[in-house]
PDB file of N, CA and C in Angstrom:
ATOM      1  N   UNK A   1     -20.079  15.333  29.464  1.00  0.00           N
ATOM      2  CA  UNK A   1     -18.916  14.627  29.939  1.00  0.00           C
ATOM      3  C   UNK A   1     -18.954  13.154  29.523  1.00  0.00           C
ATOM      4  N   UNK A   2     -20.038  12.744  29.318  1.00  0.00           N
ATOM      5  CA  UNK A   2     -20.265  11.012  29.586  1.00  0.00           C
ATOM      6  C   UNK A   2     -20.025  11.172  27.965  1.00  0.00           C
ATOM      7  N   UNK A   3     -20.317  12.027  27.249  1.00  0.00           N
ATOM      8  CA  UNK A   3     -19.871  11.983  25.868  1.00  0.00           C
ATOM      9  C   UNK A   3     -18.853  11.769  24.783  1.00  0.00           C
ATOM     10  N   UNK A   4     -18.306  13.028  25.768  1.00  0.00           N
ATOM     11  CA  UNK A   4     -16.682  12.911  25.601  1.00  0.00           C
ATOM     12  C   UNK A   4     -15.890  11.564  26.264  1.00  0.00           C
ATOM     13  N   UNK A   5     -16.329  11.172  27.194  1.00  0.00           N
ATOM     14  CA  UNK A   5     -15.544   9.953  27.422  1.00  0.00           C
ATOM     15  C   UNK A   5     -15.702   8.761  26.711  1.00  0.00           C
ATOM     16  N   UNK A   6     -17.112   8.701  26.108  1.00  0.00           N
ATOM     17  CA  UNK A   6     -17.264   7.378  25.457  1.00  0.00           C
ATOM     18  C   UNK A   6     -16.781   7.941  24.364  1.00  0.00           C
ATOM     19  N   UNK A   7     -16.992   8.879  23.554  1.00  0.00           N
ATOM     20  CA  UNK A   7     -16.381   9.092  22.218  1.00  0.00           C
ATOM     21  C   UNK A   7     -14.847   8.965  22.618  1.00  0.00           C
ATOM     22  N   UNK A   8     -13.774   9.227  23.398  1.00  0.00           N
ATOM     23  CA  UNK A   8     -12.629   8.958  23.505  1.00  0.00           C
ATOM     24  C   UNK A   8     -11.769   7.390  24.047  1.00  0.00           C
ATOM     25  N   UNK A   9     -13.364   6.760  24.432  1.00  0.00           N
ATOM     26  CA  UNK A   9     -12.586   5.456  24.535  1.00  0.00           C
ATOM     27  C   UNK A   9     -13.307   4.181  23.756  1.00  0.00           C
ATOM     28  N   UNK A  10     -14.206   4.979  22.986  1.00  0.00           N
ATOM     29  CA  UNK A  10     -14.504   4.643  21.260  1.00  0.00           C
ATOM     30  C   UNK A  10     -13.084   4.543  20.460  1.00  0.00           C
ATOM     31  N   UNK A  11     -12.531   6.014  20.674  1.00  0.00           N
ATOM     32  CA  UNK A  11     -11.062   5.871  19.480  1.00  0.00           C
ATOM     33  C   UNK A  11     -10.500   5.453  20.205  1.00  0.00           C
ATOM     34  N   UNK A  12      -9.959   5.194  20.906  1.00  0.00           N
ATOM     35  CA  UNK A  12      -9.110   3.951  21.961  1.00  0.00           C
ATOM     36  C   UNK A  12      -8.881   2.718  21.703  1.00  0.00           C
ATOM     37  N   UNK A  13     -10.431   2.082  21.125  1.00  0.00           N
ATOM     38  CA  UNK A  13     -10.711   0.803  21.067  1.00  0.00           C
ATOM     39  C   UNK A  13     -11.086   0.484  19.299  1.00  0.00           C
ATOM     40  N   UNK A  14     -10.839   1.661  18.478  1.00  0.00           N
ATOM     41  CA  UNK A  14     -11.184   1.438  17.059  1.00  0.00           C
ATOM     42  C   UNK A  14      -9.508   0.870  17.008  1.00  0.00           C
ATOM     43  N   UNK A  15      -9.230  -0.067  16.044  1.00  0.00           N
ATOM     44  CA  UNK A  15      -7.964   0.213  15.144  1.00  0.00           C
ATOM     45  C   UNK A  15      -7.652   1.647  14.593  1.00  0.00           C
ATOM     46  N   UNK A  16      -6.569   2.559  14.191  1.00  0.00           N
ATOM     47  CA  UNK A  16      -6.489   3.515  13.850  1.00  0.00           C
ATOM     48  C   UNK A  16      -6.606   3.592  12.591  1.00  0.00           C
ATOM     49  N   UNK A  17      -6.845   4.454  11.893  1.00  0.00           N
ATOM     50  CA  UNK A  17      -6.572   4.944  10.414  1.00  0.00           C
ATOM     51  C   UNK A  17      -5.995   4.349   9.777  1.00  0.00           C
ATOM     52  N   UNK A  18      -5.299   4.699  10.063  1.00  0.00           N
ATOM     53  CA  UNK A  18      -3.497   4.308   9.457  1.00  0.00           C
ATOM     54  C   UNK A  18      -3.303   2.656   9.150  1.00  0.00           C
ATOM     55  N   UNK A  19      -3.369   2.099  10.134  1.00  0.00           N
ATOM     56  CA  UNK A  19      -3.350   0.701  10.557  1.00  0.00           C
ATOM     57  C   UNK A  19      -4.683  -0.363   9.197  1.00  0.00           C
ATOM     58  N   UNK A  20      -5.587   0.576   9.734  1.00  0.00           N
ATOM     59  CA  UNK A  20      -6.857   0.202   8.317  1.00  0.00           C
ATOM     60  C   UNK A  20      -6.122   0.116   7.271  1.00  0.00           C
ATOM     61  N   UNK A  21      -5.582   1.322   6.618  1.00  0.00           N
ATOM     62  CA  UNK A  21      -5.194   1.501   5.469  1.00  0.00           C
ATOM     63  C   UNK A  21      -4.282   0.749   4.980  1.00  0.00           C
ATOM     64  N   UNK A  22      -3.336   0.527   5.860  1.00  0.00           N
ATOM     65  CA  UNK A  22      -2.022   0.031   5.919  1.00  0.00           C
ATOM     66  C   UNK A  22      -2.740  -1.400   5.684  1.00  0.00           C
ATOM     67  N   UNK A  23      -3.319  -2.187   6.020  1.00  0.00           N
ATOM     68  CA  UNK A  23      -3.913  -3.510   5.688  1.00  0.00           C
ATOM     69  C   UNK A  23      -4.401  -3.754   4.359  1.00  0.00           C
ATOM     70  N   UNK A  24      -4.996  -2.347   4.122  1.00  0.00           N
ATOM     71  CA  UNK A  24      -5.752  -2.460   2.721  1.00  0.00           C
ATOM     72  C   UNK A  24      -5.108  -2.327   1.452  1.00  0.00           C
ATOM     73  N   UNK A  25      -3.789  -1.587   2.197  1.00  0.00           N
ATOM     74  CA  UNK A  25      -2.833  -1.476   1.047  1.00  0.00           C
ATOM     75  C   UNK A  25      -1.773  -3.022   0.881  1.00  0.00           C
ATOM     76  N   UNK A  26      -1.908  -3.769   2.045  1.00  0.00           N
ATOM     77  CA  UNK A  26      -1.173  -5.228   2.091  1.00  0.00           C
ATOM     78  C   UNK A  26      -1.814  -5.964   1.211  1.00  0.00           C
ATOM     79  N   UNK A  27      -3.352  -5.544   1.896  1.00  0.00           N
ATOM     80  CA  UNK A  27      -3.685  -7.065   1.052  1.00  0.00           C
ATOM     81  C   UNK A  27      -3.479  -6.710  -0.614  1.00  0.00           C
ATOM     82  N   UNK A  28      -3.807  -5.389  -0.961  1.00  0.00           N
ATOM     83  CA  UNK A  28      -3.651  -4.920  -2.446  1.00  0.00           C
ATOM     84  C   UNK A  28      -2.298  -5.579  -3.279  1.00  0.00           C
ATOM     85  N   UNK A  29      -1.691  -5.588  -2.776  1.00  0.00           N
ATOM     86  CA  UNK A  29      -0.347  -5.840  -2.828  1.00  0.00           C
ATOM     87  C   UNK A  29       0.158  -7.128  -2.988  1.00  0.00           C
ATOM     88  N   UNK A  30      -0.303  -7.840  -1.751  1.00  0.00           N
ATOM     89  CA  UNK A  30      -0.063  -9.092  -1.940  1.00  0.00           C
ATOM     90  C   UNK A  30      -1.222 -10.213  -2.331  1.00  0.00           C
ATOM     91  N   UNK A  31      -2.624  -9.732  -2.906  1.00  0.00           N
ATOM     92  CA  UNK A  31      -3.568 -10.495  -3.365  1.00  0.00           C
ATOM     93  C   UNK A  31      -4.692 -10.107  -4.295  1.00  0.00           C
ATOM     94  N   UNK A  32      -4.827  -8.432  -3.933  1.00  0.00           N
ATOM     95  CA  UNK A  32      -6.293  -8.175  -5.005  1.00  0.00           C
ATOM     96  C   UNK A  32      -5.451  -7.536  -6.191  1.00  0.00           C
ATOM     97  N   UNK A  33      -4.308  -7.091  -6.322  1.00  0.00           N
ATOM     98  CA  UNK A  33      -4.109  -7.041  -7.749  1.00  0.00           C
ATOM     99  C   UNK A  33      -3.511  -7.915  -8.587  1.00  0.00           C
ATOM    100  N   UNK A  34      -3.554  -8.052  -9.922  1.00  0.00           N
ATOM    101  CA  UNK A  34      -3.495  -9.193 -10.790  1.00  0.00           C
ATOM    102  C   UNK A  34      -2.763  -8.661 -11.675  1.00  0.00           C
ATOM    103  N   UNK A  35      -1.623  -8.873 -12.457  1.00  0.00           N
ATOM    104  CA  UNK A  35      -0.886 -10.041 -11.086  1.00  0.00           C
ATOM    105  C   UNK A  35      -0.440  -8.823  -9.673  1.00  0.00           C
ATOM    106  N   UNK A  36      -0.397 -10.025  -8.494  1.00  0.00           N
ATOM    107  CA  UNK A  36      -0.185  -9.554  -7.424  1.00  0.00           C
ATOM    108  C   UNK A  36       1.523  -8.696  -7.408  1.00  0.00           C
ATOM    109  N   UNK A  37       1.489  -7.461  -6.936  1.00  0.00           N
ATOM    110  CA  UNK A  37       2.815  -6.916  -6.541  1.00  0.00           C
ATOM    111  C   UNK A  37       4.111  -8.356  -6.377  1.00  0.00           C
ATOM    112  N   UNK A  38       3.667  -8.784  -5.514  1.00  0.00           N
ATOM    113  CA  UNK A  38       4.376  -9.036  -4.434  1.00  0.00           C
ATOM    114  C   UNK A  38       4.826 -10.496  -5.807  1.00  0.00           C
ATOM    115  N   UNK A  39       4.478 -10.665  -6.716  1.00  0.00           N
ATOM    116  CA  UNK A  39       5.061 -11.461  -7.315  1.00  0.00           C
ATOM    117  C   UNK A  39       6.518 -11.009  -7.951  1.00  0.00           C
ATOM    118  N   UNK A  40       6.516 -10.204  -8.153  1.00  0.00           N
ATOM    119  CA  UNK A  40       7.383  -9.168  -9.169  1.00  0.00           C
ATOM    120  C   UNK A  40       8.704  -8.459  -8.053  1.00  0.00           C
ATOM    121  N   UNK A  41       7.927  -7.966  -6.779  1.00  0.00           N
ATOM    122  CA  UNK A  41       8.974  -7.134  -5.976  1.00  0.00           C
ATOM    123  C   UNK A  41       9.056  -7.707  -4.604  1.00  0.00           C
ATOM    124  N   UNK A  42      10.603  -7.445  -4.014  1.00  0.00           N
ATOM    125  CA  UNK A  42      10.921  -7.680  -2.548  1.00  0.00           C
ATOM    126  C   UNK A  42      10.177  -6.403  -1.779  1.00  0.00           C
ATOM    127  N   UNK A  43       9.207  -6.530  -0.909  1.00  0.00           N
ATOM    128  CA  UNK A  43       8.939  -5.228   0.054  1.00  0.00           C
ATOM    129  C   UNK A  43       8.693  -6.099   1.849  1.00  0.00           C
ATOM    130  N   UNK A  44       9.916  -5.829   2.366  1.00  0.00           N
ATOM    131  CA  UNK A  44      10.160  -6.732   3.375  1.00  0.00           C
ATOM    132  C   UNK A  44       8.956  -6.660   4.625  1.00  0.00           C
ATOM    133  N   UNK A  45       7.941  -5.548   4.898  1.00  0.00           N
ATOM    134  CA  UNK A  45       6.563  -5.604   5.250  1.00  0.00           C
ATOM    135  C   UNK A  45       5.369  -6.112   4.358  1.00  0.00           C
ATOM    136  N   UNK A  46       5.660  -6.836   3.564  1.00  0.00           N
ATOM    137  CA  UNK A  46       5.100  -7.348   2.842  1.00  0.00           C
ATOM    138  C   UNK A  46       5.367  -8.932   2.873  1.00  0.00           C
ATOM    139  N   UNK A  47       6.120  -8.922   3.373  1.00  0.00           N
ATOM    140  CA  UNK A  47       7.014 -10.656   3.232  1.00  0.00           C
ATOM    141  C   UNK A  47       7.030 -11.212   1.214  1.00  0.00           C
ATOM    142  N   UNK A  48       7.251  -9.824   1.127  1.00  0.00           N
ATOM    143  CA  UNK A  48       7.295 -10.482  -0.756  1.00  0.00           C
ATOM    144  C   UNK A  48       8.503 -10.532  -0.553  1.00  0.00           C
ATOM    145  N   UNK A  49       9.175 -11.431  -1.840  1.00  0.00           N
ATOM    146  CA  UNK A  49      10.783 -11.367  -2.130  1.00  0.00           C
ATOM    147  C   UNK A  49      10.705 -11.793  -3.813  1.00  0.00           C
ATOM    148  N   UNK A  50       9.608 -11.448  -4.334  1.00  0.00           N
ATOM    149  CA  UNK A  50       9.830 -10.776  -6.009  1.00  0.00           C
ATOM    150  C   UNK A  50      10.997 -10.360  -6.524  1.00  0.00           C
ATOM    151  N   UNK A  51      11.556 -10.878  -7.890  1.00  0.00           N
ATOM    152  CA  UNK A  51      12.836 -10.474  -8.269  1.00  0.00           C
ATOM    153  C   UNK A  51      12.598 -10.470  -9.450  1.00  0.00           C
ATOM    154  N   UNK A  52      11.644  -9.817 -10.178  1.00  0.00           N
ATOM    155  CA  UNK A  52      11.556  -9.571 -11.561  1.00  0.00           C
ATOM    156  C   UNK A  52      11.768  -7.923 -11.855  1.00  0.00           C
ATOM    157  N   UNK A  53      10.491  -7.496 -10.720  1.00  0.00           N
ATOM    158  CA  UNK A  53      10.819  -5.931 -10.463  1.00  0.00           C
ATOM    159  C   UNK A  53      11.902  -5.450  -9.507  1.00  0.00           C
ATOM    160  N   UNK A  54      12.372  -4.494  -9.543  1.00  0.00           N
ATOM    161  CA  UNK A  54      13.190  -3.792  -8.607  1.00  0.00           C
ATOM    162  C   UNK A  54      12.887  -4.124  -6.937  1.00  0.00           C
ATOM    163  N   UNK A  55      13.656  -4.020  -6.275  1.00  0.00           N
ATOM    164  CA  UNK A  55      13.731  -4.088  -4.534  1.00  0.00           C
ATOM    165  C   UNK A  55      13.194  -2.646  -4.030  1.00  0.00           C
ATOM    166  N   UNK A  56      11.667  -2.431  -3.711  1.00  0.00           N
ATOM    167  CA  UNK A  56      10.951  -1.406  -2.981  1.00  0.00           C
ATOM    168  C   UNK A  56      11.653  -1.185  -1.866  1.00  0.00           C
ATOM    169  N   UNK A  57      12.622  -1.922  -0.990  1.00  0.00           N
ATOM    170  CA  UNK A  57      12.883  -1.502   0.292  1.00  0.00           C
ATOM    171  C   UNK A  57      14.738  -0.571   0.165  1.00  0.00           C
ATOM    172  N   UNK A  58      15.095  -1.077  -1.476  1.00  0.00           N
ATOM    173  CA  UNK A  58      15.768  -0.332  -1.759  1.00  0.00           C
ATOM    174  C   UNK A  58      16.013   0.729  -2.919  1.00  0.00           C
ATOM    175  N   UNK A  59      14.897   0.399  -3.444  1.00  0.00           N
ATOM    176  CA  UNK A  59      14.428   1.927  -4.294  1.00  0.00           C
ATOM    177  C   UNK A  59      13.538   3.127  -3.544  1.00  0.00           C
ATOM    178  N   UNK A  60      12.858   2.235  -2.238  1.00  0.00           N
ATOM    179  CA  UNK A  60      12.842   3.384  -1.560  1.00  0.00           C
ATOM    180  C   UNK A  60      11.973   4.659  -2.356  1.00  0.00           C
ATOM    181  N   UNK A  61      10.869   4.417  -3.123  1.00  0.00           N
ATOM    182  CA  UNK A  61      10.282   5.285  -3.608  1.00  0.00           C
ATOM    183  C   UNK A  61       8.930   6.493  -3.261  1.00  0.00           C
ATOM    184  N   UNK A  62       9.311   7.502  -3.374  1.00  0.00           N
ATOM    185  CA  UNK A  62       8.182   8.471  -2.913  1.00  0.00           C
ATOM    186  C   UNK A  62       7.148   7.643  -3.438  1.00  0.00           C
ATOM    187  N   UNK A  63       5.863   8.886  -2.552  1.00  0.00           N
ATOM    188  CA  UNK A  63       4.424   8.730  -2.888  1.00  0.00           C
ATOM    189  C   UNK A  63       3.583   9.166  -4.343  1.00  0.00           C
ATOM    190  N   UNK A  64       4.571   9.989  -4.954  1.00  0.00           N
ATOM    191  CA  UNK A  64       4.432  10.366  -6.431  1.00  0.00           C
ATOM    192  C   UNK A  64       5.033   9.023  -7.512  1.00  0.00           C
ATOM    193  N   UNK A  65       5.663   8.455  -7.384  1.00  0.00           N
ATOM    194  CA  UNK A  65       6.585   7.550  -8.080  1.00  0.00           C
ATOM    195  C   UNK A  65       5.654   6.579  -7.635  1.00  0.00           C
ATOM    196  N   UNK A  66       5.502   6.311  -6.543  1.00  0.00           N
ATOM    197  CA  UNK A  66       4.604   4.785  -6.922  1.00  0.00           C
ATOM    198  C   UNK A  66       3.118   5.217  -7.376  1.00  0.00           C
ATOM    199  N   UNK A  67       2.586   6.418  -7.386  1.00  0.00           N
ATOM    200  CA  UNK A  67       1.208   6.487  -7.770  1.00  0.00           C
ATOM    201  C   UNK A  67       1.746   6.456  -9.037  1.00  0.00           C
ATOM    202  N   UNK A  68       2.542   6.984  -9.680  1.00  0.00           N
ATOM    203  CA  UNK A  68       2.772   6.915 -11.430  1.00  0.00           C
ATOM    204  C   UNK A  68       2.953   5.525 -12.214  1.00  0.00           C
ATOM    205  N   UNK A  69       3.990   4.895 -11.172  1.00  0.00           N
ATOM    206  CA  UNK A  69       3.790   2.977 -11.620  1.00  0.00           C
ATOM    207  C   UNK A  69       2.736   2.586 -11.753  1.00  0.00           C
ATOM    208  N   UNK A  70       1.659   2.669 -10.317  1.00  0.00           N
ATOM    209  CA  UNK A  70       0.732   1.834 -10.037  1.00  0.00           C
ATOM    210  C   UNK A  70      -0.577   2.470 -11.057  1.00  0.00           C
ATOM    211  N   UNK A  71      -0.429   3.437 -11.628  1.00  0.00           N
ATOM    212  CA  UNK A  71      -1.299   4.163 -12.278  1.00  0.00           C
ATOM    213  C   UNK A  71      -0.895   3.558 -14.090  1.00  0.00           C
ATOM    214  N   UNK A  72       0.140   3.640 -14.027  1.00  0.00           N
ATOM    215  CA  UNK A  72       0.413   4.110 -15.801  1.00  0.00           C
ATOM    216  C   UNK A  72       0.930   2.958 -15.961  1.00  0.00           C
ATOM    217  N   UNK A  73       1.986   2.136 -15.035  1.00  0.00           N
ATOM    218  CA  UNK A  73       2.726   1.460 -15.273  1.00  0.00           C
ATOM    219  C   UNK A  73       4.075   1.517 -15.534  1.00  0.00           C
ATOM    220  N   UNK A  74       4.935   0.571 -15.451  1.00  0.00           N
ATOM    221  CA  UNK A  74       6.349   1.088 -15.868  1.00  0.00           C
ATOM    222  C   UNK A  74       7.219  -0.158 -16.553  1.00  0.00           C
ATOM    223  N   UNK A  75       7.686   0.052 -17.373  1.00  0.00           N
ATOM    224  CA  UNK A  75       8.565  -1.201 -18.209  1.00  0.00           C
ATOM    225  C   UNK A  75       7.411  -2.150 -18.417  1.00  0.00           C
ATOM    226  N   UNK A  76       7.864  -3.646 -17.624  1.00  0.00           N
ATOM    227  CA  UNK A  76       7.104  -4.623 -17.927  1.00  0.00           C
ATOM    228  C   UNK A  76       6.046  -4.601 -16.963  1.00  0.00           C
ATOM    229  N   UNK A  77       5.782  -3.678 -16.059  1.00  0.00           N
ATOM    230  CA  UNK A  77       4.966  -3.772 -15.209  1.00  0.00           C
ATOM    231  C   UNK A  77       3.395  -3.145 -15.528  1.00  0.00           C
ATOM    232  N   UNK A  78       2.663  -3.634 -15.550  1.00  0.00           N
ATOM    233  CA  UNK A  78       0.874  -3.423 -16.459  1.00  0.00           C
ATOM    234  C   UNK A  78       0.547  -1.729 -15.685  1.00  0.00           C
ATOM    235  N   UNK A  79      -0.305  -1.313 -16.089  1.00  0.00           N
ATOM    236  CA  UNK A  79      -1.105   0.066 -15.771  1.00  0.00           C
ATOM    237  C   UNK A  79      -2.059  -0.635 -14.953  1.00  0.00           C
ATOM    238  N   UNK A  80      -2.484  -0.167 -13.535  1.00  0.00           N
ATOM    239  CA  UNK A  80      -3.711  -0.859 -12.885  1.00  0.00           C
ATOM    240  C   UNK A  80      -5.021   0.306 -12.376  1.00  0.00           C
ATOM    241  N   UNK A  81      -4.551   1.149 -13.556  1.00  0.00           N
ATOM    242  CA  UNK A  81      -5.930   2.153 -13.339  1.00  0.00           C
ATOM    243  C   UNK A  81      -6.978   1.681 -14.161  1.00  0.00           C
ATOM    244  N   UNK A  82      -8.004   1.446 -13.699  1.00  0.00           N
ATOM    245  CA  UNK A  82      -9.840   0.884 -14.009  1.00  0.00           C
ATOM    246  C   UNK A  82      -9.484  -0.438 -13.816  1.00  0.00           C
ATOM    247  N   UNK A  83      -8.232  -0.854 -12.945  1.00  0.00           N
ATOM    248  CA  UNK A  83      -8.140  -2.317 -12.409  1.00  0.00           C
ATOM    249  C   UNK A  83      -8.534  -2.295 -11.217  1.00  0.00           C
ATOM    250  N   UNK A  84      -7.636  -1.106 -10.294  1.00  0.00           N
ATOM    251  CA  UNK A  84      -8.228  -1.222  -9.026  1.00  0.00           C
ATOM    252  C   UNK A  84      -9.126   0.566  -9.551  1.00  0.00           C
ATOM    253  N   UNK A  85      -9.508   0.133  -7.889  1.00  0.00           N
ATOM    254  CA  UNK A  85     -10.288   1.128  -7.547  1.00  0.00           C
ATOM    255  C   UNK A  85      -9.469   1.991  -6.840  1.00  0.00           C
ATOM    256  N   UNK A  86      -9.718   3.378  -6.424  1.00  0.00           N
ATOM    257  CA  UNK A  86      -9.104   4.754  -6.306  1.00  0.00           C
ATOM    258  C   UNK A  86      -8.971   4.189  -5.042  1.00  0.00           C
ATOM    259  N   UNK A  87      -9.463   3.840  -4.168  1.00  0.00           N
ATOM    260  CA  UNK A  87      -8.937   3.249  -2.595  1.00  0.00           C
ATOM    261  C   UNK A  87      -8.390   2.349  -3.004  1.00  0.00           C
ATOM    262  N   UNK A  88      -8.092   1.741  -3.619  1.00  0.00           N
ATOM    263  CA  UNK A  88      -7.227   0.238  -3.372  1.00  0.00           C
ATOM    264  C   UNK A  88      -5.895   1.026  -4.236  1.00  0.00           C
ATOM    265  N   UNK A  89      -5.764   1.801  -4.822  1.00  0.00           N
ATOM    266  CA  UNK A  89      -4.659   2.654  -5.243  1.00  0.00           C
ATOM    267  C   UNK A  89      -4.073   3.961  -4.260  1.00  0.00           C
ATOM    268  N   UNK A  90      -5.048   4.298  -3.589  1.00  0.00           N
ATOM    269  CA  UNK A  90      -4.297   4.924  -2.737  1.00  0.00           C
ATOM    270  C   UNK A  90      -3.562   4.105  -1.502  1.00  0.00           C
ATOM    271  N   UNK A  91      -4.687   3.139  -1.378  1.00  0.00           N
ATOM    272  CA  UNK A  91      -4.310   2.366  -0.338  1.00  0.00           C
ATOM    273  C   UNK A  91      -2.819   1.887  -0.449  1.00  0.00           C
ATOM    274  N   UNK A  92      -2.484   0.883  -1.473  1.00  0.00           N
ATOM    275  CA  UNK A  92      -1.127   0.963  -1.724  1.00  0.00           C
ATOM    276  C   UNK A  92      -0.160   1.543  -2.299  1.00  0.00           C
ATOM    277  N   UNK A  93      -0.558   2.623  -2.513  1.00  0.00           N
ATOM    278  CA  UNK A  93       0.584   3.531  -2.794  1.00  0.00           C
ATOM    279  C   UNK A  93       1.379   4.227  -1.608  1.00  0.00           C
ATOM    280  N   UNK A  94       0.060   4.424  -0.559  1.00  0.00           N
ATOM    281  CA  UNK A  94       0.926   4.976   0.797  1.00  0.00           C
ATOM    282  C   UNK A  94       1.637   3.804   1.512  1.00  0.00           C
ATOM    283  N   UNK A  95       0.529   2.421   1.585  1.00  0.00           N
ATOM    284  CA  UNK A  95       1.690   1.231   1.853  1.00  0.00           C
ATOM    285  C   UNK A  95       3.222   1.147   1.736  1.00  0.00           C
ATOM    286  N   UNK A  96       3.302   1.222   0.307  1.00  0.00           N
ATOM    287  CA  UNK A  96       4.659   0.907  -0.376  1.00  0.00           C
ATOM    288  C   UNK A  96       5.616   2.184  -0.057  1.00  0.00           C
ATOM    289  N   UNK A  97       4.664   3.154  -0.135  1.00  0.00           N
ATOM    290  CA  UNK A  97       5.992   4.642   0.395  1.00  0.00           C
ATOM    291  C   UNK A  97       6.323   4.592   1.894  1.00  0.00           C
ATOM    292  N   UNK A  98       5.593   4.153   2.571  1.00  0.00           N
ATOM    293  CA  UNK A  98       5.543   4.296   3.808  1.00  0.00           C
ATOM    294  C   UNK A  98       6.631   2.997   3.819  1.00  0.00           C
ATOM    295  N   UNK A  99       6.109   1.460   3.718  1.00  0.00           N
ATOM    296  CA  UNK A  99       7.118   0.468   4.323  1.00  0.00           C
ATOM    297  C   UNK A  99       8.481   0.753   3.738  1.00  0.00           C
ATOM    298  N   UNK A 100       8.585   1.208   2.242  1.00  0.00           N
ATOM    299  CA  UNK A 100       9.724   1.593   1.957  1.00  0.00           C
ATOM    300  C   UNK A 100      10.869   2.388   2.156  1.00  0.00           C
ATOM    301  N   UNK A 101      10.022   3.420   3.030  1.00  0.00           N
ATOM    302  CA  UNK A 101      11.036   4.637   3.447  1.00  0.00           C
ATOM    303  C   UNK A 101      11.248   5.329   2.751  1.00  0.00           C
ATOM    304  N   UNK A 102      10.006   6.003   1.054  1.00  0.00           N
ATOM    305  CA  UNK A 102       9.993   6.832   0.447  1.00  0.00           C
ATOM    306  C   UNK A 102       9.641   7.981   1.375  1.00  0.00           C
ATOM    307  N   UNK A 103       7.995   7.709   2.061  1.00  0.00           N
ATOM    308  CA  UNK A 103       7.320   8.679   1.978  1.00  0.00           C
ATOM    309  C   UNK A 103       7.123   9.416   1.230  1.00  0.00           C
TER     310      UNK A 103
END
């Protein structure tokens, strides 16, 4: 019993998952990639307002579509695979689908 309660008010008191990720995909976004997202695009959980690339909060793009940008690249926008790392790419890829309202 004493187990289950501390393990349940352990996850109580962690930040959640989600919330982690969701940070890791901010900061990706707005600082560890080069150049930073947030120079290029508006993503209004982001407090970017970028106007070179398209408006994320109104392209509104799935979780396939931004892994293919953030992977390969698109137009003028660079390829950032062996830039970031596979967490810092997943990380913001669910960011950007998620604040965007792809999913």
């Amino acid at each position: 019993m004493r187990i289950v309660l501390a393990a349940g008010i352990a996850l109580l008191l962690a930040p959640p998952l989600a919330a982690r990720g969701d940070e890791l995909g901010r900061k990706v976004f707005t600082q560890i990639a080069q150049p930073a997202c947030a120079i290029c695009h508006t993503l209004k959980a982001a407090g970017a307002v970028g106007t070179v690339g398209p408006s994320l909060d109104e392209l509104r793009p799935d979780r396939a579509r931004v892994m293919d940008a953030v992977k390969n690249g698109v137009g003028v926008m660079p390829p950032f695979a062996g830039k970031l790392t596979a967490e810092q790419i997943e990380a913001v890829v669910a960011f950007v689908a998620g604040a965007a309202g792809g999913q």
